[in-house]
Protein backbone atom coordinates (compact mmCIF):
# COMPACT_ATOMS: atom_id res chain seq x y z
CA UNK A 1 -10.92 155.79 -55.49
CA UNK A 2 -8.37 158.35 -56.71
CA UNK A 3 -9.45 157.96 -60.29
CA UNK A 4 -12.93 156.91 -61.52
CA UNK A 5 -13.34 153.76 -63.93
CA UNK A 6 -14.84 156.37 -66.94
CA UNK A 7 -11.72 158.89 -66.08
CA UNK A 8 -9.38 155.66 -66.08
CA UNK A 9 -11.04 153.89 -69.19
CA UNK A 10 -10.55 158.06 -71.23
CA UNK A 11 -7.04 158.32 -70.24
CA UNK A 12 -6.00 154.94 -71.45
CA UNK A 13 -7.88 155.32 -74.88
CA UNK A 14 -6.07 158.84 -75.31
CA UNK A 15 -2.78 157.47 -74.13
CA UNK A 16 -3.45 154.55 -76.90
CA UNK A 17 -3.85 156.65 -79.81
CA UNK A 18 -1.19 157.14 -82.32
CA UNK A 19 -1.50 160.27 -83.48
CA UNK A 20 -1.36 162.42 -80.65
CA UNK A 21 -1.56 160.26 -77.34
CA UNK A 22 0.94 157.38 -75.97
CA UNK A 23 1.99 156.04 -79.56
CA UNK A 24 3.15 159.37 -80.65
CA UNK A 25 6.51 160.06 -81.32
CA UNK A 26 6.41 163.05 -78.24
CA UNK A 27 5.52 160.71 -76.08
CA UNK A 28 7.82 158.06 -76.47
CA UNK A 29 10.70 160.82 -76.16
CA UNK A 30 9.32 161.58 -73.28
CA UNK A 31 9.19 158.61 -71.64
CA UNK A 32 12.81 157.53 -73.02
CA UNK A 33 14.00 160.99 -71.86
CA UNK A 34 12.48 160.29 -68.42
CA UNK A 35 13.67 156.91 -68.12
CA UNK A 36 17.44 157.79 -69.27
CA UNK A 37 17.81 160.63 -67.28
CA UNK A 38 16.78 158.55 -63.94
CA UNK A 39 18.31 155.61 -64.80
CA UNK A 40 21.74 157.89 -65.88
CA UNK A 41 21.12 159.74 -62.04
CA UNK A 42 21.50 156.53 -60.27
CA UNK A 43 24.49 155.21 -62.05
CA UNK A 44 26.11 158.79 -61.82
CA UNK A 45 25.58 158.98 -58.45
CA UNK A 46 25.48 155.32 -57.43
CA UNK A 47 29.58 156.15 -59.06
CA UNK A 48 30.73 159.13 -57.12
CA UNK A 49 29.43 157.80 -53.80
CA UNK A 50 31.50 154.74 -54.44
CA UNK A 51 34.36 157.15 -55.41
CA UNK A 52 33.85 159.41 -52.18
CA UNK A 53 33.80 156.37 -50.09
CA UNK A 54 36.57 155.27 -51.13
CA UNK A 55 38.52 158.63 -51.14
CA UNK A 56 37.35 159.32 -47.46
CA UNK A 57 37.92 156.02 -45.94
CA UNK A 58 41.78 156.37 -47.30
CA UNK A 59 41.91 160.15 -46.00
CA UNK A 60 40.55 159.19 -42.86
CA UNK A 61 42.24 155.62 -42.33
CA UNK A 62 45.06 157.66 -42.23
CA UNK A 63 44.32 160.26 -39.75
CA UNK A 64 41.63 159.21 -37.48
CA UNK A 65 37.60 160.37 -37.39
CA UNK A 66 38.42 162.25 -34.11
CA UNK A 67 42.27 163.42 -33.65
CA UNK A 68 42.94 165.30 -30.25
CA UNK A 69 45.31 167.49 -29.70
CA UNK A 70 47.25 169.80 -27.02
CA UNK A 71 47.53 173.64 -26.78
CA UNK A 72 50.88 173.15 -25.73
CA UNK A 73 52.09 171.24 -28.49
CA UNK A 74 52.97 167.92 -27.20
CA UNK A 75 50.61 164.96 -24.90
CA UNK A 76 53.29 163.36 -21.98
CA UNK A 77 51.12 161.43 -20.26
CA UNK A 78 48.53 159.91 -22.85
CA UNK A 79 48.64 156.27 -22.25
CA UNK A 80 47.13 157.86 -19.43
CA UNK A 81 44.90 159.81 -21.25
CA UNK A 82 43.90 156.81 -23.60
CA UNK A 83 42.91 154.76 -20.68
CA UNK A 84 40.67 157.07 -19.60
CA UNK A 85 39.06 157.80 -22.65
CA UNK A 86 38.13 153.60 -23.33
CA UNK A 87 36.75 154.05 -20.13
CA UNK A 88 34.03 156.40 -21.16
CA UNK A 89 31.13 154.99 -22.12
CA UNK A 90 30.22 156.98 -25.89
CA UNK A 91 34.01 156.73 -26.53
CA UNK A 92 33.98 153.19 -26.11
CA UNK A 93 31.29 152.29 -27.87
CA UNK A 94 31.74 153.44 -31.08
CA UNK A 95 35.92 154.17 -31.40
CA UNK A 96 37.33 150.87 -32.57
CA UNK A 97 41.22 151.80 -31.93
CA UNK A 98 42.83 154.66 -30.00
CA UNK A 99 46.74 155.67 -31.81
CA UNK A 100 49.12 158.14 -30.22
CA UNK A 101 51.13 159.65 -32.89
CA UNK A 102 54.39 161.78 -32.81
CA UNK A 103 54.28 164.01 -35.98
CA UNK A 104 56.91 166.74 -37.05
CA UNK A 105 57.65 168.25 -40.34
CA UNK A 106 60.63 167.69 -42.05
CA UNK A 107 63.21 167.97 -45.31
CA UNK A 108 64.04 164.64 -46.65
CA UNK A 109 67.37 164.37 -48.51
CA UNK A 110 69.00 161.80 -50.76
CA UNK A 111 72.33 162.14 -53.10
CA UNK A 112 71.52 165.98 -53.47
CA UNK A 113 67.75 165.36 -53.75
CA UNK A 114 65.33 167.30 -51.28
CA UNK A 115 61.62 167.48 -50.86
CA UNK A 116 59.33 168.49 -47.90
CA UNK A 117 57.60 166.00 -45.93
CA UNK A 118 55.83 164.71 -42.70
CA UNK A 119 57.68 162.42 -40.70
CA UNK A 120 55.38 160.50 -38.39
CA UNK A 121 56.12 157.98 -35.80
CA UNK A 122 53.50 155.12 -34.66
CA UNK A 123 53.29 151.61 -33.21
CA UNK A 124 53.64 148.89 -35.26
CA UNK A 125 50.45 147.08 -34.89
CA UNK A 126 48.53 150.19 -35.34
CA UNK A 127 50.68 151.17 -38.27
CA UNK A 128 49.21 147.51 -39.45
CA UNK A 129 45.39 147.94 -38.85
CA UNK A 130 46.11 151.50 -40.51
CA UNK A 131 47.63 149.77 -43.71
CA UNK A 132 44.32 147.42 -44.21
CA UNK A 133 42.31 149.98 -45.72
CA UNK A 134 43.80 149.09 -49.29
CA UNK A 135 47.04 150.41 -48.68
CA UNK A 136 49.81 148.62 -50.51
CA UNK A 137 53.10 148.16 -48.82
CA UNK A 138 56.23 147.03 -51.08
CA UNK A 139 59.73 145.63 -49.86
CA UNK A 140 60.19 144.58 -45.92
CA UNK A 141 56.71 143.71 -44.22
CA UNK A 142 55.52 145.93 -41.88
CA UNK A 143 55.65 143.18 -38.94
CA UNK A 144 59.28 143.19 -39.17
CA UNK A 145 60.49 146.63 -39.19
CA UNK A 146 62.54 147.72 -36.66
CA UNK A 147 63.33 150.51 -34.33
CA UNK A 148 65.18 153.06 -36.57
CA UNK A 149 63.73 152.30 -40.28
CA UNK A 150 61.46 154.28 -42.44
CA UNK A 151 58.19 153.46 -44.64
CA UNK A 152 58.43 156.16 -47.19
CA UNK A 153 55.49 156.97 -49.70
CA UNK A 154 56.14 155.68 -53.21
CA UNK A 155 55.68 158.97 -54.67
CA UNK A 156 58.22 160.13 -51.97
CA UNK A 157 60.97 157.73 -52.80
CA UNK A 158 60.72 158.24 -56.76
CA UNK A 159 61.02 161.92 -56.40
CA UNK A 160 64.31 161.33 -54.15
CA UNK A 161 65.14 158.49 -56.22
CA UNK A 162 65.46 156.00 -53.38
CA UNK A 163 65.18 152.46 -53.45
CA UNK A 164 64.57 150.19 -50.68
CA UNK A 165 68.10 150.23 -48.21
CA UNK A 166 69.22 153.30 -48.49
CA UNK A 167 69.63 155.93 -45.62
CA UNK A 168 67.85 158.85 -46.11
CA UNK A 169 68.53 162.53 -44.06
CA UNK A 170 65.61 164.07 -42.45
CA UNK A 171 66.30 167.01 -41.57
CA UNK A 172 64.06 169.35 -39.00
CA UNK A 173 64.56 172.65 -37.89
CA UNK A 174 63.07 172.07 -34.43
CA UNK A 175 64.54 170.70 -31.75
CA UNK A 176 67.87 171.16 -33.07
CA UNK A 177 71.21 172.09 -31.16
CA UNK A 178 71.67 175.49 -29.99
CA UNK A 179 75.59 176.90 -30.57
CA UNK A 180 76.42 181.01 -30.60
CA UNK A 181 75.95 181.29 -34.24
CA UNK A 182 72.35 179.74 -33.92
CA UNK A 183 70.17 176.93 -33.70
CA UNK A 184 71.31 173.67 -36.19
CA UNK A 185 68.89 172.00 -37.47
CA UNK A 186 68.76 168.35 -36.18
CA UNK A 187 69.79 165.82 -39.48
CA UNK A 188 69.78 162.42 -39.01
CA UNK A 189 69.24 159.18 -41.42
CA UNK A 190 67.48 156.46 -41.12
CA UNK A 191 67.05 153.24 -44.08
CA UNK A 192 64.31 153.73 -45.92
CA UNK A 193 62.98 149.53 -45.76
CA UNK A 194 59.87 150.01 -46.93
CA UNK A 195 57.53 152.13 -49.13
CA UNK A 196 53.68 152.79 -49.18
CA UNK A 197 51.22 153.77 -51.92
CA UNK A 198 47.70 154.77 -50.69
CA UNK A 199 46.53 156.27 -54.21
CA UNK A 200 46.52 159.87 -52.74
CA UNK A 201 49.36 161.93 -54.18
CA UNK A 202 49.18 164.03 -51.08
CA UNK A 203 49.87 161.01 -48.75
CA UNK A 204 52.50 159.01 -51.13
CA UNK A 205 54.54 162.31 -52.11
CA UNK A 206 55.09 163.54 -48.54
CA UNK A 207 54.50 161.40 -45.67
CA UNK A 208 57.64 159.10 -43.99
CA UNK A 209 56.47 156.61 -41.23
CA UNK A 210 58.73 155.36 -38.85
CA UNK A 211 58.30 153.58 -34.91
CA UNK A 212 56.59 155.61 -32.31
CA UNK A 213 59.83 155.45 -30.34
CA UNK A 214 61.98 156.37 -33.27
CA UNK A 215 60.16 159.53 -34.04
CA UNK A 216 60.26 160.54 -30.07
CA UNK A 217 63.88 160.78 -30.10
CA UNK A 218 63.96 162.07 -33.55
CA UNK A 219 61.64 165.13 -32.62
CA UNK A 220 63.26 165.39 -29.51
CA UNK A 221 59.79 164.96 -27.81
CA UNK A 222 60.77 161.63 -25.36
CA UNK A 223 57.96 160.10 -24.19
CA UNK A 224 55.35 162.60 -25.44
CA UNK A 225 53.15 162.71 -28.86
CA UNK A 226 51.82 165.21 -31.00
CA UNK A 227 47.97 163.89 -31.25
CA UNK A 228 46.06 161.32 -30.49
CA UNK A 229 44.02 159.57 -33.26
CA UNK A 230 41.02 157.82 -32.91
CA UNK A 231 39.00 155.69 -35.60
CA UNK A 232 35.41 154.64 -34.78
CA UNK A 233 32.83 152.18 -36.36
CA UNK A 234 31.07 154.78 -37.83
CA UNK A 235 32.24 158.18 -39.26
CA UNK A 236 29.28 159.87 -38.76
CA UNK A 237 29.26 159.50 -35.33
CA UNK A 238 32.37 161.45 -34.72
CA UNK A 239 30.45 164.94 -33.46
CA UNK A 240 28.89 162.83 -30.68
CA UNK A 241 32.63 161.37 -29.80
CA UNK A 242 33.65 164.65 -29.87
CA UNK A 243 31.09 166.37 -27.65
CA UNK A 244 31.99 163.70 -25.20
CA UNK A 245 35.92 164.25 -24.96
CA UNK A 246 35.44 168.30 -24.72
CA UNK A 247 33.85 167.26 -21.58
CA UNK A 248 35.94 164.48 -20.51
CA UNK A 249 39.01 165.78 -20.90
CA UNK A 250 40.88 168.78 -18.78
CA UNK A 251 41.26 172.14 -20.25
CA UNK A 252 43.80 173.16 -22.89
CA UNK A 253 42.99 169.78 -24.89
CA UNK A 254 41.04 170.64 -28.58
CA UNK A 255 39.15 167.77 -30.18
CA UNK A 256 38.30 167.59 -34.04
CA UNK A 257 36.75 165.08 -36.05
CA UNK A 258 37.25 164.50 -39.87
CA UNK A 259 34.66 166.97 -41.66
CA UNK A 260 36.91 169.73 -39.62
CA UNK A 261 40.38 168.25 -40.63
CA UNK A 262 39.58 167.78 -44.34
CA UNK A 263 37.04 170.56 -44.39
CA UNK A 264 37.87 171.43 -48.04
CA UNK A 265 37.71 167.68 -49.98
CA UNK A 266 34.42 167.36 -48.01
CA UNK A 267 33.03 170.33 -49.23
CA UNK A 268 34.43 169.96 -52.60
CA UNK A 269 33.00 166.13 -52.75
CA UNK A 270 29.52 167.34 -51.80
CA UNK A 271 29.65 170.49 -54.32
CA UNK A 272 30.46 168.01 -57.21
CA UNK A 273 27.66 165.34 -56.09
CA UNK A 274 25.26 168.60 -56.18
CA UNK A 275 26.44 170.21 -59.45
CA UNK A 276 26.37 166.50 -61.06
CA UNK A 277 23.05 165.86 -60.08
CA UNK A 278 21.62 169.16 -61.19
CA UNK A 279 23.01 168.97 -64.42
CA UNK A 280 21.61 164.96 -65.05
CA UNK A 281 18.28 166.12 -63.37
CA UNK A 282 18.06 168.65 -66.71
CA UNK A 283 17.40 165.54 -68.92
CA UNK A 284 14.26 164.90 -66.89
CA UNK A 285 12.99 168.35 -66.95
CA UNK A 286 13.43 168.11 -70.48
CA UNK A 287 11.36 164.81 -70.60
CA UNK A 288 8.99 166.79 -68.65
CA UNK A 289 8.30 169.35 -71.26
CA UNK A 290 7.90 166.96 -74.04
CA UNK A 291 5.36 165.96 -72.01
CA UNK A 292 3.63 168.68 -71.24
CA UNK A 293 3.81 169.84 -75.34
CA UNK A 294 2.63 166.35 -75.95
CA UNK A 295 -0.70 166.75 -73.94
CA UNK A 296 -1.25 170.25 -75.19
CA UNK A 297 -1.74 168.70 -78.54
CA UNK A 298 -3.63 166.18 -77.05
CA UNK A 299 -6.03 168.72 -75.86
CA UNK A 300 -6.52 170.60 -78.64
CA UNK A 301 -6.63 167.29 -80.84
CA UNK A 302 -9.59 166.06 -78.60
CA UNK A 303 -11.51 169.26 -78.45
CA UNK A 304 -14.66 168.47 -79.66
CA UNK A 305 -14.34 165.18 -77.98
CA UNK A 306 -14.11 167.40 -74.70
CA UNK A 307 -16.35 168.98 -75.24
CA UNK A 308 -18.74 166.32 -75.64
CA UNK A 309 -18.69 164.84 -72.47
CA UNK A 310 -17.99 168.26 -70.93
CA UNK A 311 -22.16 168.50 -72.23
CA UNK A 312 -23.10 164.73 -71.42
CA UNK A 313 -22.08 166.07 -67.66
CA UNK A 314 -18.19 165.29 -66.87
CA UNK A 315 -16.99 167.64 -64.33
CA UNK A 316 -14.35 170.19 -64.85
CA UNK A 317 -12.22 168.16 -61.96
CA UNK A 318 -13.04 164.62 -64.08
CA UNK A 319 -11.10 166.48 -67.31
CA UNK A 320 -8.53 167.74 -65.38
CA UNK A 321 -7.72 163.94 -64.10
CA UNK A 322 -7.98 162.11 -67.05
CA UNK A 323 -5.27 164.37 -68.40
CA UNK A 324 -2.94 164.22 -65.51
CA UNK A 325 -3.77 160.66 -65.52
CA UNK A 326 -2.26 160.21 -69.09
CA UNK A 327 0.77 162.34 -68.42
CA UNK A 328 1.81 161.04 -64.97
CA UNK A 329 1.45 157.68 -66.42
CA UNK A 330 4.13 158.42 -68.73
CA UNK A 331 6.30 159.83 -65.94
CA UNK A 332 5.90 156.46 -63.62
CA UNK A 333 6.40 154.38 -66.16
CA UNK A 334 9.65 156.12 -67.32
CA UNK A 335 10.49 156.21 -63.74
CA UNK A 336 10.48 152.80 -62.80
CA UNK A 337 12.14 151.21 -65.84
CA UNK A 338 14.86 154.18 -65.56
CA UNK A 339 15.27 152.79 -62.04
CA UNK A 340 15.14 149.35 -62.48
CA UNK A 341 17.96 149.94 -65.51
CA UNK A 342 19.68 152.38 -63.01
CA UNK A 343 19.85 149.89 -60.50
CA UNK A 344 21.28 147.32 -62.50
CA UNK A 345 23.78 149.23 -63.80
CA UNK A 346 24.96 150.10 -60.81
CA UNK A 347 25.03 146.72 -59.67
CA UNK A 348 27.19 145.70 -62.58
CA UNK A 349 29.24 148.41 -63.33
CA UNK A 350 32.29 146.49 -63.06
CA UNK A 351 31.50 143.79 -65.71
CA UNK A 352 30.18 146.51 -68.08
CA UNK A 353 33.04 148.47 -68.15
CA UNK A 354 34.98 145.50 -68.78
CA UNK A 355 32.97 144.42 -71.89
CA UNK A 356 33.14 147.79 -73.13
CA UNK A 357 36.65 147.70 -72.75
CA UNK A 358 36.93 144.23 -74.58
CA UNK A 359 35.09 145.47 -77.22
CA UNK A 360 37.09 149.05 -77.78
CA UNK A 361 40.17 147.57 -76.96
CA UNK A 362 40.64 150.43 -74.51
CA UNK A 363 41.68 150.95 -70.72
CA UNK A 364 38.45 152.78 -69.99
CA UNK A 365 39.05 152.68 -66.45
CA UNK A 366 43.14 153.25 -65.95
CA UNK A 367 44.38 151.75 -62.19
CA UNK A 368 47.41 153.70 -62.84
CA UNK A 369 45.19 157.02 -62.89
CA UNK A 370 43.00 156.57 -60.66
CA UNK A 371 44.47 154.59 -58.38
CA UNK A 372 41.73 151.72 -58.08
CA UNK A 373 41.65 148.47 -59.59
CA UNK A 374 38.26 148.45 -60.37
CA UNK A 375 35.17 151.28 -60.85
CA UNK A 376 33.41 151.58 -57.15
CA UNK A 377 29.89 151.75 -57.06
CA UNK A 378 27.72 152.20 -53.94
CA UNK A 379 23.96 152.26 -54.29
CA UNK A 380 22.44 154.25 -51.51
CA UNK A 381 18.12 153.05 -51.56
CA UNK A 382 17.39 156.53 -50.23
CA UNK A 383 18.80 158.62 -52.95
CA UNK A 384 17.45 155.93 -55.81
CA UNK A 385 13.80 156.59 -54.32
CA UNK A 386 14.33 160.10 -54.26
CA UNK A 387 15.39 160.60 -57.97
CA UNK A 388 12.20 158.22 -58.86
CA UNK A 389 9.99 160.38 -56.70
CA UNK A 390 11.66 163.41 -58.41
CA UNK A 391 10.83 162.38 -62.03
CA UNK A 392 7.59 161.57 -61.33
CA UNK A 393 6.84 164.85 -59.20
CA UNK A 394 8.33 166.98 -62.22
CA UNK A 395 6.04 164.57 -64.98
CA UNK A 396 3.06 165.25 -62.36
CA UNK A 397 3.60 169.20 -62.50
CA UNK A 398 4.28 168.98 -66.21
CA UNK A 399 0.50 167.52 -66.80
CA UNK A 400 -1.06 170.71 -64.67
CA UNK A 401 -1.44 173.34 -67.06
CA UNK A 402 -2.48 170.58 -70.39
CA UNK A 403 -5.41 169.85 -67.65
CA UNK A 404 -5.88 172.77 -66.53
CA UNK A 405 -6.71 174.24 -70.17
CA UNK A 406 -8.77 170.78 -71.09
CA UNK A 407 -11.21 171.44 -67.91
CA UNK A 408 -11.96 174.98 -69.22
CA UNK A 409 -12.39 173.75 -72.96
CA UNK A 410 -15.88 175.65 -73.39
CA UNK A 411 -18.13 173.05 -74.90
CA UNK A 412 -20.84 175.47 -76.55
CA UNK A 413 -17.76 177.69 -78.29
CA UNK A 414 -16.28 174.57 -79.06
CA UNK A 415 -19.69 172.77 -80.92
CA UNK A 416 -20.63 176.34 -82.31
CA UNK A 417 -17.35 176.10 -84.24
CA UNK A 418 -18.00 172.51 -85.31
């Protein structure tokens, strides 16, 4: 056994007394510090991984885990290409949907307003499967568009003051007509049908979609696309997708997956998620010292009592585990109620912050701001048991040095003085 029944039955009794043991007032901050702070972890970060869920599948529903490309700008021959590619055996396994996509950047223009923006052309039904991510789609359904219309981003059409009918000029500077004063720009306009709102202000404020075919002879690129996109069942198998079309596919073709296309929001997502849990993990450490204050007055409360059985023959090691016995206990205990409340709250996040909100009156959550209808939560079991295991490592180490200095309690100095 880890613990004897004599080093069990001392740690209890000490842990039971009032004045300095469990029922002191240190102690019970302690464990309510240790029991906030994981139980606050969990719902913090149970919160931001439903957040960066959400974010990523929106980024990446619109662009594809793996999106390859040509050095020489455009892909002629990729229904070609696409065949082959479902005919590998990683690639089709895990992509679910291969897109071609002609892309081009553009000026949009309507009555005298302009903004920049990304015209991009796709088939319908992909266009579709794209849109089921939680993207909403307002005025004529995407089934019935037709060759020579425009889906323009909500944010889009509000800056150019558009509404749903009118012909909007895009205007690009490629692929224009060459005359002896210079290349003109190529401007034509297309009815704006329908408009988009994904909840990311990069997406809704410059992005126009339009047919596949449509965007070929816009861009002047017939029969060619820009990239092809492909979405898989799972993003984090996009590197091994990707190490298998750099060797499937001839040379001058480049392959990237998501974490390379959106290198920056990924890295900014998992510099927040560190930061936040750093800062939370402070209100366990603080726990922790409570603790260890509260067992240092513990030992020098119990002195003589130490050094009693120190003389009717308990071993240094004995002392040192009754006392990390009665500290750690505090730090499990706070641990598992913090997780169990953690969990919970996590669980119900959604109904909580509606309650709170009945109760203040206020939009604590605003759809409008952040562009979801309710608070995401995700609960991830690894993470939970590794903030649990955290707290109770730090209230472990936080019981080492009380011990340490209640196993070398001298017991003749200590009687002497009695």
């Amino acid at each position: 056994m880890l613990f004897s029944i004599l080093e069990k039955k001392v740690a209890f009794r000490y842990m039971a007394a009032k004045k300095r043991g469990f029922g002191s007032v240190i102690s019970w901050v302690s464990l309510i510090g240790i029991m906030l702070g994981v139980a606050t972890l969990i719902v913090v970060m149970s919160v931001m991984g439903g957040f960066h869920e959400t974010l990523l599948s929106r980024i990446i529903g619109m662009n594809g885990h793996v999106v390859v490309y040509h050095q020489g700008g455009t892909i002629s021959d990729y229904d070609f290409l696409i065949d082959k590619m479902r005919q590998n055996k990683v690639v089709s396994q895990y992509a679910t949907s291969i897109v071609p996509i002609a892309e081009g950047q553009i000026m949009a223009s309507f009555n005298g307003n302009n903004s920049g923006a990304m015209v991009r052309g796709i088939r319908l039904p992909d266009l579709i499967a794209k849109t089921n991510n939680g993207t909403r789609v307002y005025g004529k359904s995407l089934d019935k568009i037709q060759d020579g219309e425009l889906i323009i981003g909500s944010s889009l059409a509000r800056n150019l003051r558009v509404t749903m009918g009118d012909k909007v000029s895009l205007i690009a500077a490629n692929g224009g007509t060459a005359t002896p004063f210079g290349t003109m720009p190529r401007i034509m306009a297309y009815p704006a049908v329908s408009s988009f709102f994904i909840g990311m202000y990069e997406y809704d404020s410059g992005y126009i979609f339009m047919p596949l075919e449509t965007a070929q002879k816009y861009l002047n690129i017939q029969n060619s696309v820009t990239h092809i996109d492909l979405f898989l069942t799972d993003a984090e198998e996009s590197e091994t997708v990707v190490k298998a079309l750099d060797t499937l596919l001839p040379e001058g073709f480049v392959v990237r997956d998501w974490r390379d296309l959106n290198r920056g929001f990924v890295g900014a997502l998992q510099v927040e998620s560190s930061v936040m849990f750093l800062i939370l993990m402070l209100i366990v450490i603080v726990a922790a010292f409570n603790i260890i204050s509260s067992l240092v007055m513990l030992v020098k409360d119990k002195n003589k009592d130490i050094a009693v059985l120190r003389t009717f023959g308990v071993s240094r090691k004995s002392m040192m585990k009754i006392f990390i016995l009665a500290g750690t206990s505090i730090g499990v205990l706070g641990s598992i109620i913090g997780t169990l409340l953690g969990v919970v709250i996590a669980i119900y996040i959604e109904p909580i912050r509606k309650f709170f909100q009945f109760i203040t009156g206020h939009d604590l959550f605003p759809a409008e701001l952040y562009s979801l209808s309710e608070l995401p939560s995700k609960l991830i079991p690894s993470t939970v048991i590794s903030i649990a295991v955290i707290a109770i490592t730090l209230a472990f180490l936080a019981t080492l040095y009380p011990a340490w200095k209640a196993a070398n309690t001298d017991p003749v100095e200590t009687l002497r003085n009695e």
